[in-house]
Protein backbone atom coordinates (compact mmCIF):
# COMPACT_ATOMS: atom_id res chain seq x y z
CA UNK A 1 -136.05 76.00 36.36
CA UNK A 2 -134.81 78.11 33.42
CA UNK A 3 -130.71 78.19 32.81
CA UNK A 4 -129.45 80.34 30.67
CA UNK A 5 -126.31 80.23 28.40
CA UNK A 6 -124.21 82.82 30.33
CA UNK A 7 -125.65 81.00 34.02
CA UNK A 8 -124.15 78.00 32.52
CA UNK A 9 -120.87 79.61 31.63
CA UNK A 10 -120.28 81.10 34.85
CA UNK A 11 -120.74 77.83 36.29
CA UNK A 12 -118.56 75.97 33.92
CA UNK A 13 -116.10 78.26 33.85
CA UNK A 14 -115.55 78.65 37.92
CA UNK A 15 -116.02 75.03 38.76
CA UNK A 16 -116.17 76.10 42.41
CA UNK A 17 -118.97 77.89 42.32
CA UNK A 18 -121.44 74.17 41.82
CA UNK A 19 -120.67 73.44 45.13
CA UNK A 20 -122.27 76.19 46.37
CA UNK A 21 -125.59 75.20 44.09
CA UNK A 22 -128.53 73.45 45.76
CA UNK A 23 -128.90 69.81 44.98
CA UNK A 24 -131.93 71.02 42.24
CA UNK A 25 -129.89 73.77 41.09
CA UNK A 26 -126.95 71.24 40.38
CA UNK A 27 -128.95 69.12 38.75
CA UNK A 28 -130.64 71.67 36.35
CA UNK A 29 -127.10 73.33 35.57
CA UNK A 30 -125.68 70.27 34.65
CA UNK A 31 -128.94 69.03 32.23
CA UNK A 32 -128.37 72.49 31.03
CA UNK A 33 -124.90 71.94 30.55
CA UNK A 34 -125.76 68.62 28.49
CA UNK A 35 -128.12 70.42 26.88
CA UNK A 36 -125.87 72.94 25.72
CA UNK A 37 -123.04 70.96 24.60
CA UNK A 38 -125.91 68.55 22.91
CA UNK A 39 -127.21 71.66 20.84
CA UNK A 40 -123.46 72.94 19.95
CA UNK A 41 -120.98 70.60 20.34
CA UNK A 42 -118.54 72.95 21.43
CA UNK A 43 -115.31 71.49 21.63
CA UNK A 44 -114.15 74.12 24.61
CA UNK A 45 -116.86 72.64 26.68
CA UNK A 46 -115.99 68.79 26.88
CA UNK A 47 -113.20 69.05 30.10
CA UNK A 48 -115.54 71.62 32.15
CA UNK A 49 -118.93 69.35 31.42
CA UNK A 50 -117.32 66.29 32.71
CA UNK A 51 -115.48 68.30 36.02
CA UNK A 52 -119.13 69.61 36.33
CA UNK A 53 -120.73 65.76 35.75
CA UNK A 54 -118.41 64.42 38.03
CA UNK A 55 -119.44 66.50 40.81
CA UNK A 56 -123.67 66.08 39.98
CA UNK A 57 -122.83 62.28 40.28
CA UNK A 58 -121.82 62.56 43.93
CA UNK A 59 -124.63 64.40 44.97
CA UNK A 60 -127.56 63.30 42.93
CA UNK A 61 -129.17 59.65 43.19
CA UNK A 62 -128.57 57.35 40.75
CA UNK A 63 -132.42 57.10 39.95
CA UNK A 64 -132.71 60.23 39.18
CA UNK A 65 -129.85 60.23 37.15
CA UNK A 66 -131.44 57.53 35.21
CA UNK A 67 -134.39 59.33 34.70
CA UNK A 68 -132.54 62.42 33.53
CA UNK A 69 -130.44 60.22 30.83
CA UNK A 70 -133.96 58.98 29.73
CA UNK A 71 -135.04 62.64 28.94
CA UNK A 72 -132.04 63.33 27.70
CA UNK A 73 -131.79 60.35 24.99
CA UNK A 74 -135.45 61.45 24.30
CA UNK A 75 -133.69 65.00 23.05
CA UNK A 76 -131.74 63.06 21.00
CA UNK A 77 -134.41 60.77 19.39
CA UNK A 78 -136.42 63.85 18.51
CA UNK A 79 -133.34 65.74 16.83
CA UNK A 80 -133.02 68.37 19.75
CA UNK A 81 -129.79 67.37 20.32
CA UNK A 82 -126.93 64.97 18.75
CA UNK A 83 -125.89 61.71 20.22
CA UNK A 84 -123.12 63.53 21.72
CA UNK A 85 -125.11 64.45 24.51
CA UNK A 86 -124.87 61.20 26.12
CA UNK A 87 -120.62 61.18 26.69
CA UNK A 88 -121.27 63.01 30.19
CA UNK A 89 -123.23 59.85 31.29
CA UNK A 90 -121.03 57.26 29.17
CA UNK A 91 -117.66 58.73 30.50
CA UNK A 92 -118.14 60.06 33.87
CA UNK A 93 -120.77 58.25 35.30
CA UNK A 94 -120.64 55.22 37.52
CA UNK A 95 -123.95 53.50 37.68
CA UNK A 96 -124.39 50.82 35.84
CA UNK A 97 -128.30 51.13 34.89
CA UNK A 98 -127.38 54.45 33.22
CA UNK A 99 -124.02 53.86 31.76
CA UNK A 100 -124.96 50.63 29.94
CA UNK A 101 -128.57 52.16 28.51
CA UNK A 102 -126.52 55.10 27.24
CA UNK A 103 -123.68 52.83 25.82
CA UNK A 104 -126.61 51.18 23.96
CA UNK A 105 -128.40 54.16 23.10
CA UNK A 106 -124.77 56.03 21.85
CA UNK A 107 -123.90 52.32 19.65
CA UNK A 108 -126.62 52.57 17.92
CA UNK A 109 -127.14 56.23 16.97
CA UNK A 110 -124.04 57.46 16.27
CA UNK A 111 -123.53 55.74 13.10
CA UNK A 112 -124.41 57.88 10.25
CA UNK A 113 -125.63 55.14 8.03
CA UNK A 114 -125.54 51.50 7.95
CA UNK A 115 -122.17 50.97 5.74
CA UNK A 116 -120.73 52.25 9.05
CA UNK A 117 -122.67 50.31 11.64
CA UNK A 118 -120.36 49.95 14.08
CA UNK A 119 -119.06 53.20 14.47
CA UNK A 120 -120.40 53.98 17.75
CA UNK A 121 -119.37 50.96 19.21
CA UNK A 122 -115.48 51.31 17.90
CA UNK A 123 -115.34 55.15 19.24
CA UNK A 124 -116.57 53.38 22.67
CA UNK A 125 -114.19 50.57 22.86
CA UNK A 126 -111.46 53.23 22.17
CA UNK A 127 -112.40 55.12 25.43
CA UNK A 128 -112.55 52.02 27.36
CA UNK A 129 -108.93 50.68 25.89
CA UNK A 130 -107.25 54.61 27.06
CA UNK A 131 -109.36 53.93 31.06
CA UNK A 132 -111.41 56.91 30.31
CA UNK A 133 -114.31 55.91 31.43
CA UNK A 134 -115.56 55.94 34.87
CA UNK A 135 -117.36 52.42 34.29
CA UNK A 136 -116.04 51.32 31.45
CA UNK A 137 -117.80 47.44 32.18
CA UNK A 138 -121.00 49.19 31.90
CA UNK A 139 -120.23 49.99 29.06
CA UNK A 140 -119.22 46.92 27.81
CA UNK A 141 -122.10 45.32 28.53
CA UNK A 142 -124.29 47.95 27.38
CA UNK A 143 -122.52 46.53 23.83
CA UNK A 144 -123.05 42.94 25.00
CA UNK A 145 -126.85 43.85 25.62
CA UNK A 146 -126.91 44.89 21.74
CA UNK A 147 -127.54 41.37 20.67
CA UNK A 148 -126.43 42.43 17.42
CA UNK A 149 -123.48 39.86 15.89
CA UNK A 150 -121.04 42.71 14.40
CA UNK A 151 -121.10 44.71 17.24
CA UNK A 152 -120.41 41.38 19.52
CA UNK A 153 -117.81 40.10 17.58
CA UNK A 154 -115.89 44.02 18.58
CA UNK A 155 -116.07 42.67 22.26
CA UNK A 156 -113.99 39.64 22.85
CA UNK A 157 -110.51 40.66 22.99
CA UNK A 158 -111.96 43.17 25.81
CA UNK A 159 -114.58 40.74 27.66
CA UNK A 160 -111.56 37.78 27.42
CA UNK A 161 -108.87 39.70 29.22
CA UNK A 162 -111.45 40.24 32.18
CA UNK A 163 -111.02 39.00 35.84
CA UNK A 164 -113.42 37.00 37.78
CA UNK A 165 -114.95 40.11 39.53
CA UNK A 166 -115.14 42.06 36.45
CA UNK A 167 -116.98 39.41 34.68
CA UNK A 168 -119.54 38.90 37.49
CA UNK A 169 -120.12 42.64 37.12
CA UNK A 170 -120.26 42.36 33.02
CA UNK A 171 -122.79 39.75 33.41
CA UNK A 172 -124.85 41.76 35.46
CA UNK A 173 -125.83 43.40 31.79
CA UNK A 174 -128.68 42.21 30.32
CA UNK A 175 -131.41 43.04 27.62
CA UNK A 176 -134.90 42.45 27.37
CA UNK A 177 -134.54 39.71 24.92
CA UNK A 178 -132.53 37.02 24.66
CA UNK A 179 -130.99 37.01 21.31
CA UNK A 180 -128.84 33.88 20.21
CA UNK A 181 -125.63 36.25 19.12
CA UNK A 182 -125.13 36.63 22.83
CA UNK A 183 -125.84 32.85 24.04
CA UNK A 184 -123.63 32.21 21.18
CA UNK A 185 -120.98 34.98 22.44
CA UNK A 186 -120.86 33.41 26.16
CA UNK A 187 -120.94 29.56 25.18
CA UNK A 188 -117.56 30.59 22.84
CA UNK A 189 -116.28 32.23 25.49
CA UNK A 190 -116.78 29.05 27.96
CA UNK A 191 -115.40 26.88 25.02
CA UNK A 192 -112.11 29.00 25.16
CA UNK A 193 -111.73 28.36 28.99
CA UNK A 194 -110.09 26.01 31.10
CA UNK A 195 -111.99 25.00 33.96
CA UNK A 196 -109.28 23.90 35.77
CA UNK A 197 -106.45 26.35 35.55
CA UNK A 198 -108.91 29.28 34.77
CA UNK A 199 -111.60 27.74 37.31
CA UNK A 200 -113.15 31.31 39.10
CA UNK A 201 -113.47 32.57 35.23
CA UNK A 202 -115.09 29.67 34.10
CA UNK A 203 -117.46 29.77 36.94
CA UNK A 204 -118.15 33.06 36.36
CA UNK A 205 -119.01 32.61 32.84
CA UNK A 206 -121.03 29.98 32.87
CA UNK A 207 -123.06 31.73 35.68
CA UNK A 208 -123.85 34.38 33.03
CA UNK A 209 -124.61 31.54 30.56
CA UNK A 210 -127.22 30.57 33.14
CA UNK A 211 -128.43 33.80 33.71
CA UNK A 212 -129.60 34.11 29.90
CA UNK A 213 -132.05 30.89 30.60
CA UNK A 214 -133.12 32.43 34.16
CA UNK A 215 -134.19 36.13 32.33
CA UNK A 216 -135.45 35.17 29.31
CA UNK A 217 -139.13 36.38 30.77
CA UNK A 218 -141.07 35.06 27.22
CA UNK A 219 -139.37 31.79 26.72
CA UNK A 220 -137.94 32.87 23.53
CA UNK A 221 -134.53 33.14 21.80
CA UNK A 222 -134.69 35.84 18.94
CA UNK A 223 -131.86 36.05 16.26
CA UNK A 224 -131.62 39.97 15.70
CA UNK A 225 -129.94 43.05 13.76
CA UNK A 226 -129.88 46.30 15.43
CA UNK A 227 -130.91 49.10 12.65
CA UNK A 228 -128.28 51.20 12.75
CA UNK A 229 -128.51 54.21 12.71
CA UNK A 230 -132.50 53.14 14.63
CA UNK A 231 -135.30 55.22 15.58
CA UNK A 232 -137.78 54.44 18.58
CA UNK A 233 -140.16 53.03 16.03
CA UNK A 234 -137.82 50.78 13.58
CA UNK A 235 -134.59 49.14 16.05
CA UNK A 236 -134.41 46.19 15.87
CA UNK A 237 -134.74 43.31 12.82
CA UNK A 238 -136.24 39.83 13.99
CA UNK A 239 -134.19 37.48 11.73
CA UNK A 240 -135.42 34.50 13.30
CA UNK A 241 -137.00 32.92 16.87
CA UNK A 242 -137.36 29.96 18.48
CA UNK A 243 -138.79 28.50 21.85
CA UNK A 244 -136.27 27.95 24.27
CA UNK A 245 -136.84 24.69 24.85
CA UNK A 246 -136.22 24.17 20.97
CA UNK A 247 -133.08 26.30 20.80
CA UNK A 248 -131.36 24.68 23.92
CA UNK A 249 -131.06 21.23 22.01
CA UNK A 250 -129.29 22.87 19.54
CA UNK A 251 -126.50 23.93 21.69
CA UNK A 252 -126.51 20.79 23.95
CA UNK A 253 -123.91 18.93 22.03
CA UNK A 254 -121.35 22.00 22.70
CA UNK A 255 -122.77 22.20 26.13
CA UNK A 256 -122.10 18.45 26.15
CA UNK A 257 -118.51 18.65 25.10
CA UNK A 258 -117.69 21.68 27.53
CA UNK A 259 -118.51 19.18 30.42
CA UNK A 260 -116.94 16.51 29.44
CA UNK A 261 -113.43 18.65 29.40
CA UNK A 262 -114.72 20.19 33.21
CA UNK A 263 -112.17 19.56 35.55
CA UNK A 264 -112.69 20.22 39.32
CA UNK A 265 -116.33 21.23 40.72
CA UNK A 266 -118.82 20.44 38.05
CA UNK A 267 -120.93 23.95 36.82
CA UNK A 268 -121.91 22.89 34.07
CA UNK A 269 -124.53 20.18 34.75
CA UNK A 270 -126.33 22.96 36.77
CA UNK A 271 -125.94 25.07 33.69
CA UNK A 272 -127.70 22.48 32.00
CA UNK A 273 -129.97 21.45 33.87
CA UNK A 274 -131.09 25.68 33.85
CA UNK A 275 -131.48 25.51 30.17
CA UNK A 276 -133.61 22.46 30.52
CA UNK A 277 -131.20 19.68 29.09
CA UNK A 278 -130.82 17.42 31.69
């Protein structure tokens, strides 16, 4: 289906006239719409994109949205359209699949150059610190899922302040591989705990500390450097590796430590016991 400029227009510019679009209609209008702020980056568009985003969300699956940030992002990669693009599906939408791939995808390609790697990541942390994102722990652990140290280090003031709930949805997050910045970023963050007074946290923590062990599908624990600003074909710098198994014993005296301070219920043996040290 073919949109043009002026269709888009008269959409964005009466708001009620989407919800009188067909679901298929909506959802080309809007891509159009993303398209067409991608291509410009009209400032004048922004507020009417998101009213229009807001409205898609409710109406079109989540898969599909998914699959319509993945052609999007591919616009991007091929220089059809800057990173900006992907703020309708970092700000306004509330899936978590989508919103933490585009959080990702946005970290790592907005940077210009690598003197100012962490650009993207900064400009994102601002929107969640103002609440103006509509799931703004997606997008947090779309920066957790980065594996990348300097962009990890950005995280804990906002990741420590979390709830309970909010960190079982954070930890929900995860990458395809298991890179030692973020083992390193959780087992900090249960070394900072108290497991008695700040027991539910603690729990929840060290149930994402597990979870690293549980999906790490190749055994493997891979010290890595996003390349910043990446392409498809050059992302990510192996620094180092090393079997699980190998890398656990070099955390078990911290992991040792953190139990003997556990007060209450005992996690951590489990934890343990998950990353093969008991």
């Amino acid at each position: 289906m073919i949109i043009t400029e002026t269709q888009i227009n008269n959409i964005l510019n009466a708001p009620e006239k989407a919800l009188k679009l067909s679901d298929e209609q909506l959802e080309a209008t809007t891509l159009a719409a993303v398209e067409l702020y991608g291509t410009t980056a009209k400032a004048e568009l922004v507020e009417k994109l998101m009213l229009l985003y807001r409205h898609y969300v409710t109406r079109i699956h989540p898969a599909q949205r998914f699959r319509n940030y993945q052609a999007t992002i591919d616009r991007v990669l091929a220089g059809e359209a800057g990173v900006h693009a992907l703020m309708p599906f970092i700000c306004c939408d509330p899936a978590r699949p989508v919103v933490s791939c585009a959080a990702l995808d946005y970290a790592v390609q907005a940077p210009s150059d690598s003197e100012h790697a962490t650009a993207g990541a900064c400009e994102l942390l601002e929107l969640y610190d103002r609440g103006a994102l509509a799931n703004g722990l997606a997008v947090l652990g779309g920066l957790v899922i980065s594996g990348d140290r300097r962009i990890l280090e950005l995280l804990k003031t906002q990741c420590r302040a979390l709830s309970c709930d909010e960190i079982e949805i954070l930890i929900k997050c995860r990458g395809t591989l298991l890179a030692s910045a973020v083992v390193e970023f959780y087992l900090e963050w249960l070394e900072e705990l108290d497991s008695l007074d700040d027991c539910d946290r603690f729990a929840a923590v060290a149930a994402g500390f597990a979870n690293l062990a549980i999906g790490a599908t190749d055994a493997i624990v891979y010290d890595i450097e996003r390349i910043i600003p990446s392409t498809p074909d050059n992302a990510v710098r192996i620094l180092n590796q090393w079997p699980l198994s190998e890398y656990a014993t070099t955390i078990a005296s911290r992991l040792n430590d953190v139990a003997r301070r556990e007060e209450g219920e005992p996690v951590i043996p489990t934890v343990m016991s998950i990353w093969g040290l008991v």
